[in-house]
Protein backbone atom coordinates (compact mmCIF):
# COMPACT_ATOMS: atom_id res chain seq x y z
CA UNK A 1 135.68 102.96 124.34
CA UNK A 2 135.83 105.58 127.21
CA UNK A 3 136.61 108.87 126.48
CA UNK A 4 139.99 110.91 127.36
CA UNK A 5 139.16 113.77 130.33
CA UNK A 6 138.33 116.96 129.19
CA UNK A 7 138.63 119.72 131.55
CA UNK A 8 135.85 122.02 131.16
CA UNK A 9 134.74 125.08 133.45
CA UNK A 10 130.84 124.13 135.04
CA UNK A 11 130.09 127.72 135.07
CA UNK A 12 130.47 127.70 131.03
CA UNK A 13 126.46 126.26 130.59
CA UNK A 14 123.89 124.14 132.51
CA UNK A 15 125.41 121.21 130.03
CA UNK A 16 128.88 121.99 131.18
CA UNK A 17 128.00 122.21 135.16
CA UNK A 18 125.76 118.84 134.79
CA UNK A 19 129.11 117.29 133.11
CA UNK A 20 131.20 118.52 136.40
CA UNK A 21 129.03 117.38 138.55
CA UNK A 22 128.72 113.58 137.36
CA UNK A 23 132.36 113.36 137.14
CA UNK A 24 132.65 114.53 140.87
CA UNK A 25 130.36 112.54 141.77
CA UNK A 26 131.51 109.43 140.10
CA UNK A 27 134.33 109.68 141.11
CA UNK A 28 133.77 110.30 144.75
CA UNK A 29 131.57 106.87 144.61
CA UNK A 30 134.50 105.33 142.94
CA UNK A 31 133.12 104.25 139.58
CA UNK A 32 135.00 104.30 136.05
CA UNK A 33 133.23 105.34 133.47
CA UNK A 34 132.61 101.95 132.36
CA UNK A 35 131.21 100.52 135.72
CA UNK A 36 128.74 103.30 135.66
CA UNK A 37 127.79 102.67 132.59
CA UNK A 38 127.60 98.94 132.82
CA UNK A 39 125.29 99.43 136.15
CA UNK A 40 122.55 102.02 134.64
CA UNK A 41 123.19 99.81 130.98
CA UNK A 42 124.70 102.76 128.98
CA UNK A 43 128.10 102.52 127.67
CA UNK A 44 131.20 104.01 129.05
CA UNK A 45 131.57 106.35 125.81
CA UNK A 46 128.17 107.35 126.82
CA UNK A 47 129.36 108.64 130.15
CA UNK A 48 132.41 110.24 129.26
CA UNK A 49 130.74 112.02 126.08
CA UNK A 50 128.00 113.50 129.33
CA UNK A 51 130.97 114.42 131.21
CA UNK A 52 132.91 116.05 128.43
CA UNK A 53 129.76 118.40 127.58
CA UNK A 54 129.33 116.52 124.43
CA UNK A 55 126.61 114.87 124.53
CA UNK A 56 122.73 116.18 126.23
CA UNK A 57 121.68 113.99 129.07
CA UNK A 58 117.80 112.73 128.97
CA UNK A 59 115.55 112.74 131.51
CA UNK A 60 116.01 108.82 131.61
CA UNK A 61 119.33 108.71 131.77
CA UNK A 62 119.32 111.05 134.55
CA UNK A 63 116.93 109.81 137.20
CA UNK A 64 118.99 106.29 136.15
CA UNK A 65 122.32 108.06 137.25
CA UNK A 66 120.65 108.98 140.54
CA UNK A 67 119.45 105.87 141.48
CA UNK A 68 123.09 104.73 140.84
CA UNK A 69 124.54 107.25 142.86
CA UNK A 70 122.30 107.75 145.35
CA UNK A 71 122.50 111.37 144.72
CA UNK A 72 118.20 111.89 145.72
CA UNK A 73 117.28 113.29 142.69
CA UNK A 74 120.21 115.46 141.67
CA UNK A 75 120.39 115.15 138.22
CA UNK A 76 116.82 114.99 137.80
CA UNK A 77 116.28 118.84 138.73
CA UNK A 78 119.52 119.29 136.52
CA UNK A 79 118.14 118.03 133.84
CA UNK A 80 115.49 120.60 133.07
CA UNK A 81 117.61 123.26 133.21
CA UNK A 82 119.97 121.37 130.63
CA UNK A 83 117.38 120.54 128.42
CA UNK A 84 115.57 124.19 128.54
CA UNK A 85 119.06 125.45 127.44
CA UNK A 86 119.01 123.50 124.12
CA UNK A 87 115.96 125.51 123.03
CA UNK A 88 116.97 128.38 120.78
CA UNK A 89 117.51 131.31 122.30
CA UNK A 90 114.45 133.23 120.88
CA UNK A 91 111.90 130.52 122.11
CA UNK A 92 113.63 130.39 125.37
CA UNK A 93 111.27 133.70 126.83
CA UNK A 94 108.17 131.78 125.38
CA UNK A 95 108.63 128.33 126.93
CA UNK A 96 109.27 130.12 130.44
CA UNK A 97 105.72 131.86 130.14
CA UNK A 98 104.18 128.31 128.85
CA UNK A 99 105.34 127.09 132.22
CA UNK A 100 103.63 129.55 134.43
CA UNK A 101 100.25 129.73 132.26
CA UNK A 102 97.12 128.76 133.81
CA UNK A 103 96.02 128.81 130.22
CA UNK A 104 97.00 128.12 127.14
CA UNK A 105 95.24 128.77 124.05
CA UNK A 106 96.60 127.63 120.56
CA UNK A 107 95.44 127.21 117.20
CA UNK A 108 97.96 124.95 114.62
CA UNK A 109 97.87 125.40 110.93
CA UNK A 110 100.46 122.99 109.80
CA UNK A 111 102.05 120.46 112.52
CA UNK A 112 100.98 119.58 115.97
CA UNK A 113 101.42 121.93 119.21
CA UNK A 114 104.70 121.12 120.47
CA UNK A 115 103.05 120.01 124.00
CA UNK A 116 101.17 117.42 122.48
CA UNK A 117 103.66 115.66 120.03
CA UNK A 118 104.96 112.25 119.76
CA UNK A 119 108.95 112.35 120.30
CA UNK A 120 109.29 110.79 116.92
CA UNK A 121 107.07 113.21 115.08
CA UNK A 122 109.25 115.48 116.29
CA UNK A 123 112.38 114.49 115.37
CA UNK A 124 111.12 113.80 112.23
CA UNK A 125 109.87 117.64 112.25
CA UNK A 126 113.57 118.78 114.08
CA UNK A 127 115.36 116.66 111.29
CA UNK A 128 114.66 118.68 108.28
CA UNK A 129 116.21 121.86 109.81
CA UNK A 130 118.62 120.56 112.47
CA UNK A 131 119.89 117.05 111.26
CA UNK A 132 122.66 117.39 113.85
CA UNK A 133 120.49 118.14 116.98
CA UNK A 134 117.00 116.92 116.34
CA UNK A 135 117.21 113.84 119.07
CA UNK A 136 118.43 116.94 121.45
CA UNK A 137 116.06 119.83 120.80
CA UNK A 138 113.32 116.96 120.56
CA UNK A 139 114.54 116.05 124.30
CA UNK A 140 113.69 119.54 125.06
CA UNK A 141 110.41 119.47 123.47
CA UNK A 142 109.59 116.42 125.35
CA UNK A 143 110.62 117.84 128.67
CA UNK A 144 108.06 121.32 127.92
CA UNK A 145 105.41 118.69 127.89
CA UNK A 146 106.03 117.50 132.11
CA UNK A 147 103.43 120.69 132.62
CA UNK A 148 100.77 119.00 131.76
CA UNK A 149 101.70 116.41 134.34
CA UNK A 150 101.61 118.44 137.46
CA UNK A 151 98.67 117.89 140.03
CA UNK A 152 97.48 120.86 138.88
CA UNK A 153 98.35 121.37 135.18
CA UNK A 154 97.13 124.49 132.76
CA UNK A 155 93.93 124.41 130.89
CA UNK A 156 94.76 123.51 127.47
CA UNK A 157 92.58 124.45 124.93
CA UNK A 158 93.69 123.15 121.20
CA UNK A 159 92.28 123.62 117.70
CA UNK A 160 94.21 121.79 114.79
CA UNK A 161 93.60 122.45 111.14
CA UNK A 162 92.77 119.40 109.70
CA UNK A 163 95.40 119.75 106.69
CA UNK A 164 98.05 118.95 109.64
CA UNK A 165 96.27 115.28 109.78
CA UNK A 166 96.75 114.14 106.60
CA UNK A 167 100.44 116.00 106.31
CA UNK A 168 102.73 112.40 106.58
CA UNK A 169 105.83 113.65 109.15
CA UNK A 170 108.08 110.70 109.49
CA UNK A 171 105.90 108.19 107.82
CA UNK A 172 102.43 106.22 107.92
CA UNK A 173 103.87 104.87 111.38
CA UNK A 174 105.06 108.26 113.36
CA UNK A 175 101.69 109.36 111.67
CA UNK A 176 99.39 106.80 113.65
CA UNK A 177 101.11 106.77 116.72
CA UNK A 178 100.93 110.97 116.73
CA UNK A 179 97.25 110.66 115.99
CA UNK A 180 96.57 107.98 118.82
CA UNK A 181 98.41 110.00 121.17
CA UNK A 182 95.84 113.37 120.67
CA UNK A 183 93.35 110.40 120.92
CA UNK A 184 95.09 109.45 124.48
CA UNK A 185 93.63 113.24 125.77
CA UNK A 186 89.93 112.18 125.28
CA UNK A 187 89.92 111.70 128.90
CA UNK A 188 92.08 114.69 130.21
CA UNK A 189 89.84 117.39 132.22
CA UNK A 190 92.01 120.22 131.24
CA UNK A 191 92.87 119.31 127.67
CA UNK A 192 90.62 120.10 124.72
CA UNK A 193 91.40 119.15 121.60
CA UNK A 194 89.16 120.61 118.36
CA UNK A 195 90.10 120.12 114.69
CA UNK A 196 89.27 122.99 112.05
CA UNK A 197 87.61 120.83 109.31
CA UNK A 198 88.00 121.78 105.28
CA UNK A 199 84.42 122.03 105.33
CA UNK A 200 83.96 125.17 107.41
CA UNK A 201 86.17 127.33 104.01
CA UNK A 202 87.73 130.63 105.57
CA UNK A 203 88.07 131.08 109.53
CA UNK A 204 89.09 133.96 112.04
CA UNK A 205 92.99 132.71 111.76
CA UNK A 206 93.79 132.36 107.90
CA UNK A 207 97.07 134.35 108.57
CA UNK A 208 98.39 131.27 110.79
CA UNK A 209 99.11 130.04 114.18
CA UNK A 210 99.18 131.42 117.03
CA UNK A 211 99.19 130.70 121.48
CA UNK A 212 97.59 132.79 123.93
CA UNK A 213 98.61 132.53 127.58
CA UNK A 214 96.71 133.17 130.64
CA UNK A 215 97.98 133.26 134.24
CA UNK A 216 96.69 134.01 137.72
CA UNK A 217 98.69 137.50 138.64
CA UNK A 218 100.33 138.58 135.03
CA UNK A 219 99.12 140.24 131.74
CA UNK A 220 97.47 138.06 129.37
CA UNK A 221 100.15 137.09 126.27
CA UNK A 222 99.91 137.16 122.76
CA UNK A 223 102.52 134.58 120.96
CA UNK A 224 103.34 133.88 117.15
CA UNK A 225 106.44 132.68 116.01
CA UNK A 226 107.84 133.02 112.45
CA UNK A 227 111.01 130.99 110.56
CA UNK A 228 113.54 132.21 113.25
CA UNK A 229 111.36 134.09 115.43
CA UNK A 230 109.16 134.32 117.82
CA UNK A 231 107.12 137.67 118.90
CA UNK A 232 105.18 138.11 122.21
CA UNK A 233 103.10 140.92 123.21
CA UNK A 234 101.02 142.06 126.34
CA UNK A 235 99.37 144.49 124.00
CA UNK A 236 95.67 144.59 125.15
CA UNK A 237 93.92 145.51 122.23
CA UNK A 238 95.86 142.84 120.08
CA UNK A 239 94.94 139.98 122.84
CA UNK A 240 91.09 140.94 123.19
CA UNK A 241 91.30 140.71 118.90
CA UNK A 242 92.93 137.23 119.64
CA UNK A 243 90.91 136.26 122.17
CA UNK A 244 87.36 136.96 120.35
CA UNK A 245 88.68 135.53 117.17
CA UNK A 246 89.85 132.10 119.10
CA UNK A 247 86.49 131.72 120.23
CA UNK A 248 84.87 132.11 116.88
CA UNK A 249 87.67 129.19 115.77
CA UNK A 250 86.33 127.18 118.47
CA UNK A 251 82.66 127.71 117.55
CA UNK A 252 83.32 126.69 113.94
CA UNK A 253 85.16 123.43 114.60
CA UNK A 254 84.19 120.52 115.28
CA UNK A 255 83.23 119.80 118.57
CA UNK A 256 86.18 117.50 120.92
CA UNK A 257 84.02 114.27 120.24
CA UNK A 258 83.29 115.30 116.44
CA UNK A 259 86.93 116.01 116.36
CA UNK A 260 88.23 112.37 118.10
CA UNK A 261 86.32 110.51 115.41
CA UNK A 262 87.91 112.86 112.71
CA UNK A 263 91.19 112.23 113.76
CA UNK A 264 90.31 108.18 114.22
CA UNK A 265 89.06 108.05 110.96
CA UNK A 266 91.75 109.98 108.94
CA UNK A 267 94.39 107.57 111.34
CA UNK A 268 92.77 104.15 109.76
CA UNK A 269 92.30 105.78 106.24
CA UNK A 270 95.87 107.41 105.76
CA UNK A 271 98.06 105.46 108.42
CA UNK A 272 96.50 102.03 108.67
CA UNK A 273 97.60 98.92 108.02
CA UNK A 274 98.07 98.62 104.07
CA UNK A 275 97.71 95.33 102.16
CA UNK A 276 100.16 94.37 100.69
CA UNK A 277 101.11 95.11 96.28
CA UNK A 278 100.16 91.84 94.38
């Protein structure tokens, strides 16, 4: 099935530009829908439902549609901007400062920091509040996470409660393959990952989580988000609070190694393989 043209104006969104574009440029390479779709192994639909502004291209499918049309990376640079537009609007200030920090601090008191989840975890996390969108705003997520990719990426520094461990998001599955992924950072210079063990009772950020951004030539920021929310502050005062109080957190976890066989252990205990019921 290949969708009926839609005419749509490409100054309407990043989504609705991207759509003009590949229908331009299919077309001017002569391709139907359907060819392009058989050639990068998408369907047709598939195509038409990008073109129409219906549908959010992925990373994938766009470097795919460049090597197809020779268009040297096009879509590729499009598809950041299409994908940062799918955030909601309030995070939207937020994930620009992420970008520029030199570093990021974060403490997590229920799920994982966005930058270091599993695509699955999070559409299992996006699913419960956005059934519609979750593979979308999930894309997004994924795409926040290239920054730590760069050849010179920000420092990351995390601490996790450990009640977000044993918390099953998306099943014993999603669960082991979120927890091997942290494990995958053992070896990252500027990632450093800490876990807030039940043992250590009452800590410096009991009233929940929170980031704190650095950067080379900007105020120092302050970021907490709430239901549908998010609040970020240069305040001074506030972020030299933060700041001492994240490195008490840090001092009362458990060190990165302590915290890697934490996180291995609670993996093979709660997500393992489980024999089967007699």
């Amino acid at each position: 099935m290949v969708l009926t043209r839609r005419d749509i104006d490409p100054s309407e969104s990043p989504l609705a530009y991207y759509g003009s574009e590949l229908r331009r440029l299919r077309e001017a390479a002569g391709f139907k829908q359907q060819r392009l779709g058989d050639i990068i192994y998408c369907t047709g639909s598939l195509i038409g439902m990008v073109e129409n502004g219906r549908r959010i291209p992925t990373r994938d499918f766009s470097e795919r549609i460049d090597a197809a049309l020779g268009t040297d990376g096009h879509f590729s640079r499009l598809v950041g901007l299409v994908l940062r537009s799918v955030l909601p609007t309030w995070f939207r200030a937020y994930a620009e400062m992420e970008a520029r920090a030199t570093f990021i601090s974060t403490f997590q008191a229920q799920v994982v920091y966005g930058l270091l989840q599993t695509e699955a975890y999070a559409k299992a996390l996006l699913s419960v509040e956005f059934p519609d969108r979750a593979d979308d705003i999930a894309a997004a997520r994924i795409e926040r996470q290239r920054i730590l990719g760069r050849d010179e990426p920000p420092a990351l520094m995390v601490v996790l409660d450990e009640a977000l461990l044993h918390r099953n998001v998306g099943g014993r599955e999603v669960m082991r393959n979120q927890l091997s992924h942290l494990l995958s950072f053992a070896d990252r210079p500027w990632v450093q990952i800490q876990v807030m063990p039940f043992s250590s009772g009452e800590h410096s950020a009991m009233t929940g989580s929170f980031n704190l951004l650095r950067f080379d030539r900007e105020p120092d920021l302050f970021y907490r988000e709430s239901y549908d929310s998010g609040h970020m502050t240069a305040n001074s005062q506030l972020i030299k609070q933060r700041s001492v109080g994240y490195a008490r957190l840090q001092a009362d976890a458990l060190s990165p190694r302590e915290s890697a066989l934490l996180i291995a252990r609670v993996m093979e205990e709660r997500y393992g393989d489980q024999p089967a019921l007699a």
